[in-house]
Protein backbone atom coordinates (compact mmCIF):
# COMPACT_ATOMS: atom_id res chain seq x y z
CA UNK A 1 66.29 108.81 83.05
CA UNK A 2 67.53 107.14 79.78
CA UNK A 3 67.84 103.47 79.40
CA UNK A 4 71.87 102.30 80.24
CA UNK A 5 73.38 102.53 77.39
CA UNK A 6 75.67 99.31 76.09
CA UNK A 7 79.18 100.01 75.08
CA UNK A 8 80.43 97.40 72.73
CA UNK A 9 80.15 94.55 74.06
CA UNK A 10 83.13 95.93 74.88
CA UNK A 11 85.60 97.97 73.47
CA UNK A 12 88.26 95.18 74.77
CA UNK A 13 88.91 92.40 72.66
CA UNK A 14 89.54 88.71 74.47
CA UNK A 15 93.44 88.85 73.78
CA UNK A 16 93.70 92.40 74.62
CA UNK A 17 91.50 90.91 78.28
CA UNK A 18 93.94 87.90 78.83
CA UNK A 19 96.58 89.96 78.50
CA UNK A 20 95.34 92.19 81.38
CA UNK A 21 94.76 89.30 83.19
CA UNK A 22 98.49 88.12 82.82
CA UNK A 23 99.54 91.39 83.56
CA UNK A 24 97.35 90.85 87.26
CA UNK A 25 98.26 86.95 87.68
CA UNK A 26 102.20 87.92 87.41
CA UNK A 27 101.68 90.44 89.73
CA UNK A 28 99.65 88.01 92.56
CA UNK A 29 102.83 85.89 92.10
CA UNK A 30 105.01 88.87 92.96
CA UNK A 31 103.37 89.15 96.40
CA UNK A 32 105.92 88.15 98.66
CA UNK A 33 105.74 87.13 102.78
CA UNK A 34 106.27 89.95 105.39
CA UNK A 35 110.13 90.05 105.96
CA UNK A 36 111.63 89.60 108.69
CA UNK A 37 111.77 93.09 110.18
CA UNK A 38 108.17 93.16 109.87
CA UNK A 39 107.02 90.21 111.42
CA UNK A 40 109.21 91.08 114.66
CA UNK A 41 107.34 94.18 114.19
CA UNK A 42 104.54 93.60 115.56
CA UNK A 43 105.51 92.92 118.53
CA UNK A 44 105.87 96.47 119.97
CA UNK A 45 101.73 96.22 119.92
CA UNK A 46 102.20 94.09 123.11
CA UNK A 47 104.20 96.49 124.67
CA UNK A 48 101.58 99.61 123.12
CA UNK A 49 98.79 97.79 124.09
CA UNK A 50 100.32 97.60 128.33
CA UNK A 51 101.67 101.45 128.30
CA UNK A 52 98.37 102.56 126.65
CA UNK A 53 95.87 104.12 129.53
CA UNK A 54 92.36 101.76 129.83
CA UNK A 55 90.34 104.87 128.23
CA UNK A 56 92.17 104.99 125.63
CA UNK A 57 92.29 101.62 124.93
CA UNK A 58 88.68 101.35 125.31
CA UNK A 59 87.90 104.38 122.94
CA UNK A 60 90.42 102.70 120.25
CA UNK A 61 88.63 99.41 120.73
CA UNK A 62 85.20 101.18 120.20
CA UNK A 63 86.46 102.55 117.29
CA UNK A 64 87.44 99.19 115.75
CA UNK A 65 84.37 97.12 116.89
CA UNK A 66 82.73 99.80 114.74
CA UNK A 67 84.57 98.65 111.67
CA UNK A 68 83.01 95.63 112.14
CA UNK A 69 79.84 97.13 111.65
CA UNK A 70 80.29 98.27 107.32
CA UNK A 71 79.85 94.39 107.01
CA UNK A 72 76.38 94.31 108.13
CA UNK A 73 75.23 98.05 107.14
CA UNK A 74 77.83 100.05 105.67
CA UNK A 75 77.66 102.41 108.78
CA UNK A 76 79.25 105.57 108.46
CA UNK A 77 82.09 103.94 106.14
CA UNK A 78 79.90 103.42 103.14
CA UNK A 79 80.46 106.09 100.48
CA UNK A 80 78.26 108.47 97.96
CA UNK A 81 78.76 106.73 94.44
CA UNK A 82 77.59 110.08 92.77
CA UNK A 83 80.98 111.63 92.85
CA UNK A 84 82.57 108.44 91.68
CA UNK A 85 80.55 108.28 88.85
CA UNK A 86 81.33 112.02 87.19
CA UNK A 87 84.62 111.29 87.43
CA UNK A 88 84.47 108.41 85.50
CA UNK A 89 81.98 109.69 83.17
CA UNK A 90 84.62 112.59 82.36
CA UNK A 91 87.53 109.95 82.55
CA UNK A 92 85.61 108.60 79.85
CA UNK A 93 84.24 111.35 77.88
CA UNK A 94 88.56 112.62 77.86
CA UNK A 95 90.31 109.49 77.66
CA UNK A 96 88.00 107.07 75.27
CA UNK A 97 85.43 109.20 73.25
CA UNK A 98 85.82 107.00 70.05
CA UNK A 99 85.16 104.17 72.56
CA UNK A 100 82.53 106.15 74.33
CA UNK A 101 81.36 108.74 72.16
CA UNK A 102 79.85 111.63 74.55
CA UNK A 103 76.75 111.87 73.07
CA UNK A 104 76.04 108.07 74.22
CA UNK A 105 76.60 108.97 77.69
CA UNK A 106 74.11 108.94 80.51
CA UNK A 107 74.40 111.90 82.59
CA UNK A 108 74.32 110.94 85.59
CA UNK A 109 75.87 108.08 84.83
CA UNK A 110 74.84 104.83 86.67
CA UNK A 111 76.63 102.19 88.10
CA UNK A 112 75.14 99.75 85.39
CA UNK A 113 76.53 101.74 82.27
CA UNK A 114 79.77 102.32 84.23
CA UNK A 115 80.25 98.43 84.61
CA UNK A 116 80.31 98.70 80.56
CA UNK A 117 82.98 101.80 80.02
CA UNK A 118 86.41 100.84 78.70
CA UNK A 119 89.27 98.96 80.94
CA UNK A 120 91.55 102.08 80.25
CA UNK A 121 88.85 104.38 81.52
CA UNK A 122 88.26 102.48 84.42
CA UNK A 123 92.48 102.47 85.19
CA UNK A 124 93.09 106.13 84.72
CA UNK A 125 89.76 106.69 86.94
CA UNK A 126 91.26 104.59 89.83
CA UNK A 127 94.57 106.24 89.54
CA UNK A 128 93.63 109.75 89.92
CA UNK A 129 91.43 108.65 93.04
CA UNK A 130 94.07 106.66 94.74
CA UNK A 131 96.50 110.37 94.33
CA UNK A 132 94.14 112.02 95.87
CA UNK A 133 93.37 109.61 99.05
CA UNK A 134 96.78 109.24 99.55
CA UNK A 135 97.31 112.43 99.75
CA UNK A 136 94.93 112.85 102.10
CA UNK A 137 96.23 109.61 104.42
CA UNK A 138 99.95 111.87 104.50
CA UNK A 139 98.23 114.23 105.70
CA UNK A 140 96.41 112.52 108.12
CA UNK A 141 99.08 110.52 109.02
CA UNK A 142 101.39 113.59 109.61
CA UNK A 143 98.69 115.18 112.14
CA UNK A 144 98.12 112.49 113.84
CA UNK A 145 101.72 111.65 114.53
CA UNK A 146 102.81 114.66 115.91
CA UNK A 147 101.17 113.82 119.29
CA UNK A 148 103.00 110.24 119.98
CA UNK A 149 101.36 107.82 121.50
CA UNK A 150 97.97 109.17 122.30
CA UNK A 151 97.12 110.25 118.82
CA UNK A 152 98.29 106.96 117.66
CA UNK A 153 95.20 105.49 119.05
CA UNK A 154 93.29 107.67 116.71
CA UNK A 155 95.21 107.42 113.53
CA UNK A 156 94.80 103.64 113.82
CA UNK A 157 91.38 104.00 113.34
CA UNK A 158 90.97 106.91 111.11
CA UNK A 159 93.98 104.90 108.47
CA UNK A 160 91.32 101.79 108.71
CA UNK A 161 88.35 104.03 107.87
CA UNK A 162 90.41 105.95 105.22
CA UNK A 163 91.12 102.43 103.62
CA UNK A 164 87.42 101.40 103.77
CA UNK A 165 86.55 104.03 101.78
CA UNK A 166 88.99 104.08 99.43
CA UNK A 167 88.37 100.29 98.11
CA UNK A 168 84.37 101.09 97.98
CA UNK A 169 85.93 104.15 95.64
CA UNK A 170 87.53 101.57 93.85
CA UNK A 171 84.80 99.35 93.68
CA UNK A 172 82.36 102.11 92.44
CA UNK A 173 85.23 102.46 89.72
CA UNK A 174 84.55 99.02 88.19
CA UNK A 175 81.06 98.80 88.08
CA UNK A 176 80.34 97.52 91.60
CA UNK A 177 78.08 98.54 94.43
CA UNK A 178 79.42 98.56 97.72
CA UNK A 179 76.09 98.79 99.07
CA UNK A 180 75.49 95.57 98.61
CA UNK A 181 75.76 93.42 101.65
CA UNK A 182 78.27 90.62 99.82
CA UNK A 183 80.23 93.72 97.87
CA UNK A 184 81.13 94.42 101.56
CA UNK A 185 82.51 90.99 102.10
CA UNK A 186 84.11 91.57 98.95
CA UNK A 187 86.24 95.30 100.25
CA UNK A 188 86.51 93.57 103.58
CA UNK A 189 88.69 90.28 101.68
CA UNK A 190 90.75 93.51 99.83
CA UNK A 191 91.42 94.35 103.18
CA UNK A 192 92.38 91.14 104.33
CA UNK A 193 94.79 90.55 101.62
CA UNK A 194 96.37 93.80 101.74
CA UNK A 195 97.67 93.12 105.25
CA UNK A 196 97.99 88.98 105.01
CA UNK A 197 101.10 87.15 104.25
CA UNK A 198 101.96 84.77 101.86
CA UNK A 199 99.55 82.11 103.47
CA UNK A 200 96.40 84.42 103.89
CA UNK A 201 96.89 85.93 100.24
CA UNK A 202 96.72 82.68 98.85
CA UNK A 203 93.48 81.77 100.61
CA UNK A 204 91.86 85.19 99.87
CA UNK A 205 92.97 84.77 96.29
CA UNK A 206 91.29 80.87 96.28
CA UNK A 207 88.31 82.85 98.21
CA UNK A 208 87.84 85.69 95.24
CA UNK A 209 88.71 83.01 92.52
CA UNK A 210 84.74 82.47 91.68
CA UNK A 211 83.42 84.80 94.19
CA UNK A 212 80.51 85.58 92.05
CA UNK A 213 79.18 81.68 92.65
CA UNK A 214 76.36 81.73 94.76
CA UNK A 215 78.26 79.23 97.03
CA UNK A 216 81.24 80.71 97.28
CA UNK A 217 79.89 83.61 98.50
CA UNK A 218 77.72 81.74 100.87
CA UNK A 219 81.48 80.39 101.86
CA UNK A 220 82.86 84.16 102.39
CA UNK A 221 80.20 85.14 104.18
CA UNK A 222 80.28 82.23 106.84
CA UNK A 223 84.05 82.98 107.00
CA UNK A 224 83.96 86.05 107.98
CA UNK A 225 82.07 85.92 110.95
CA UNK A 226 85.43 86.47 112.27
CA UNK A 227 86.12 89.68 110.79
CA UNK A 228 87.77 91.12 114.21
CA UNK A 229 90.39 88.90 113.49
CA UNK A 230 91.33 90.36 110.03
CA UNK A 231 91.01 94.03 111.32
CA UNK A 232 93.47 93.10 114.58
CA UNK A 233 95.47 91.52 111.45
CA UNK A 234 95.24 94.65 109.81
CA UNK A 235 96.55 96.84 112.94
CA UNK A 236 99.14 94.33 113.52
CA UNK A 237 100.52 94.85 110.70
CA UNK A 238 101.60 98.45 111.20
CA UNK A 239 104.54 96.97 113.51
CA UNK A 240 107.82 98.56 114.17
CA UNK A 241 106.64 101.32 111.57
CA UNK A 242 104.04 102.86 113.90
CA UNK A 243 106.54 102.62 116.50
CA UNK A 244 108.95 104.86 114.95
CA UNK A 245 105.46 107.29 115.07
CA UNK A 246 105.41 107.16 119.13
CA UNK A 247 107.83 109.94 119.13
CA UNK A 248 106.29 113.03 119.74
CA UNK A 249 106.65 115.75 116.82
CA UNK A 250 109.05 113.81 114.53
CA UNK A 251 105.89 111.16 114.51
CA UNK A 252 104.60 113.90 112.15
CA UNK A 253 107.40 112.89 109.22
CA UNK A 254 107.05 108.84 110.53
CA UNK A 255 103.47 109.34 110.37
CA UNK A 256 102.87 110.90 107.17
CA UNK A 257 105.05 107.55 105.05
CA UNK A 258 103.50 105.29 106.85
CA UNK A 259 99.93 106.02 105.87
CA UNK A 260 100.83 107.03 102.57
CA UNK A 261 102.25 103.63 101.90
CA UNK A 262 99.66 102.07 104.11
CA UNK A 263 96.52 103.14 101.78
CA UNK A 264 98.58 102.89 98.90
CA UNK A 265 99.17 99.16 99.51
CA UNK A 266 95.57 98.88 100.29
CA UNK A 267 94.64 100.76 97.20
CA UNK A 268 96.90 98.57 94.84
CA UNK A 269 95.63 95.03 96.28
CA UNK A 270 91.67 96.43 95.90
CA UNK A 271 92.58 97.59 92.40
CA UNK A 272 94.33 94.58 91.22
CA UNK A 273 91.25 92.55 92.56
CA UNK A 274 88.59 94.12 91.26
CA UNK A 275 89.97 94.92 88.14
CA UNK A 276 90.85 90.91 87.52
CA UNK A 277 86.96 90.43 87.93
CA UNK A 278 85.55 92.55 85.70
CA UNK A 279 87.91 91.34 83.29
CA UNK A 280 87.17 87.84 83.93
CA UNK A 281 83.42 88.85 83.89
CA UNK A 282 84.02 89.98 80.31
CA UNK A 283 85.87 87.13 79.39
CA UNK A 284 82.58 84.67 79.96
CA UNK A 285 80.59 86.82 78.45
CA UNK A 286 82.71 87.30 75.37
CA UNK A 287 83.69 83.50 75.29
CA UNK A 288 80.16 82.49 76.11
């Protein structure tokens, strides 16, 4: 295999980077607290949660505790990069070849040289992945809705392990290897802020603000020891919209928006995030 090949430094330049990084603090400011509706929303999970039958409940909470698992090994949730990579190597070979002339491209590409490719790559890359799994969460969500309540206990699940996977996609996108134990912590915070409110995104945002300093992460790790509590966060937060998905056939259409706008919410948070670090990786390197 060919050395990695370095692209630039970059083909950004710092103003064209703190521009980007504008672009992503406005839009961490725009992140506003769960309305009203939503917060009384999640109260029909009490009532779920008592008409539910005990095996069903203890299959969903099997499920979840399983989640819990990707922190320490990945499990089943942690995805092939491979994939990941040729579409990003295309992405770049289409959308950037004066950047990224083709001939300069490893094939397979690694993670290392992908770290290196153009912003704009990158961006298009994510985009055309988050389509794709959010096609594939309506579609989910649609099948799993048409059964009411019982197949509820499965989508809730599946939309978790759906999201999972999409933010290592994401990760894989920027240069980053979700393999890594504290990349994990990392998709699990994405997680976390996706479904927080105003409170919790601030803290994730103070916990992701120099989250490549060894003590920070020695800081995220400790904190999430109590990761149940940001994946029964994370179901919570479905509320009154999964409620609307107990009904048995129309759940289908009630299904199919909800985890569409679900995974895109989860997409956009992991894609803001990651994107603002590699640009402020860039930025020290540049400036230093």
């Amino acid at each position: 295999m060919s050395n990695p090949v370095p692209f630039g430094p970059y083909s950004e330049t710092q103003d064209e980077l703190r521009v980007m990084l504008r672009e992503i603090e406005s839009w961490e400011k725009s992140q506003k607290d769960l309305w009203f509706w939503e917060k009384i929303g999640r109260l029909p999970f009490m009532l779920l949660d008592r008409l539910t039958p005990k095996i069903i409940q203890k299959k969903l909470g099997q499920a979840i505790d399983e989640l819990g698992s990707f922190v320490q090994t990945g499990g089943q949730y942690l995805v092939s990069e491979s994939s990941v990579l040729s579409t990003l190597r295309s992405a770049a070979v289409t959308e950037a070849p004066a950047q990224v002339p083709q001939m300069e491209l490893e094939d397979p590409l690694t993670l290392e040289s992908a770290s290196r490719l153009p912003i704009a790559v990158m961006d298009k890359t994510c985009e055309e992945l988050i389509k794709s799994r959010a096609a594939f969460a309506t579609a989910q969500g649609a099948t799993t809705g048409f059964g009411g309540l019982f197949t509820l206990a499965i989508d809730i699940p599946a939309i978790l392990g759906l999201s999972l996977k999409t933010i290592q996609e994401i990760a894989i996108t920027y240069g980053y290897d979700p393999k890594e134990k504290l990349e994990r912590i990392f998709v699990i915070k994405c997680l976390q802020f996706a479904s927080a409110d105003i409170v919790g995104k601030k803290a994730v945002l103070d916990d992701l603000s120099d989250f490549d300093n060894e003590n920070r992460q020695r800081e995220s790790l400790s904190q999430l020891q109590g990761w149940r509590e940001v994946i029964a966060s994370y179901r919570d937060n479905f509320g009154w919209k999964k409620l609307f998905q107990l009904v048995p056939i129309a759940g289908a259409l009630f299904g199919a928006i909800i985890n569409r706008g679900t995974l895109q919410d989860v997409a956009e948070a992991a894609t803001m995030l990651y994107r603002k670090r590699r640009i402020l990786e860039r930025l020290r390197e540049l400036e230093g």
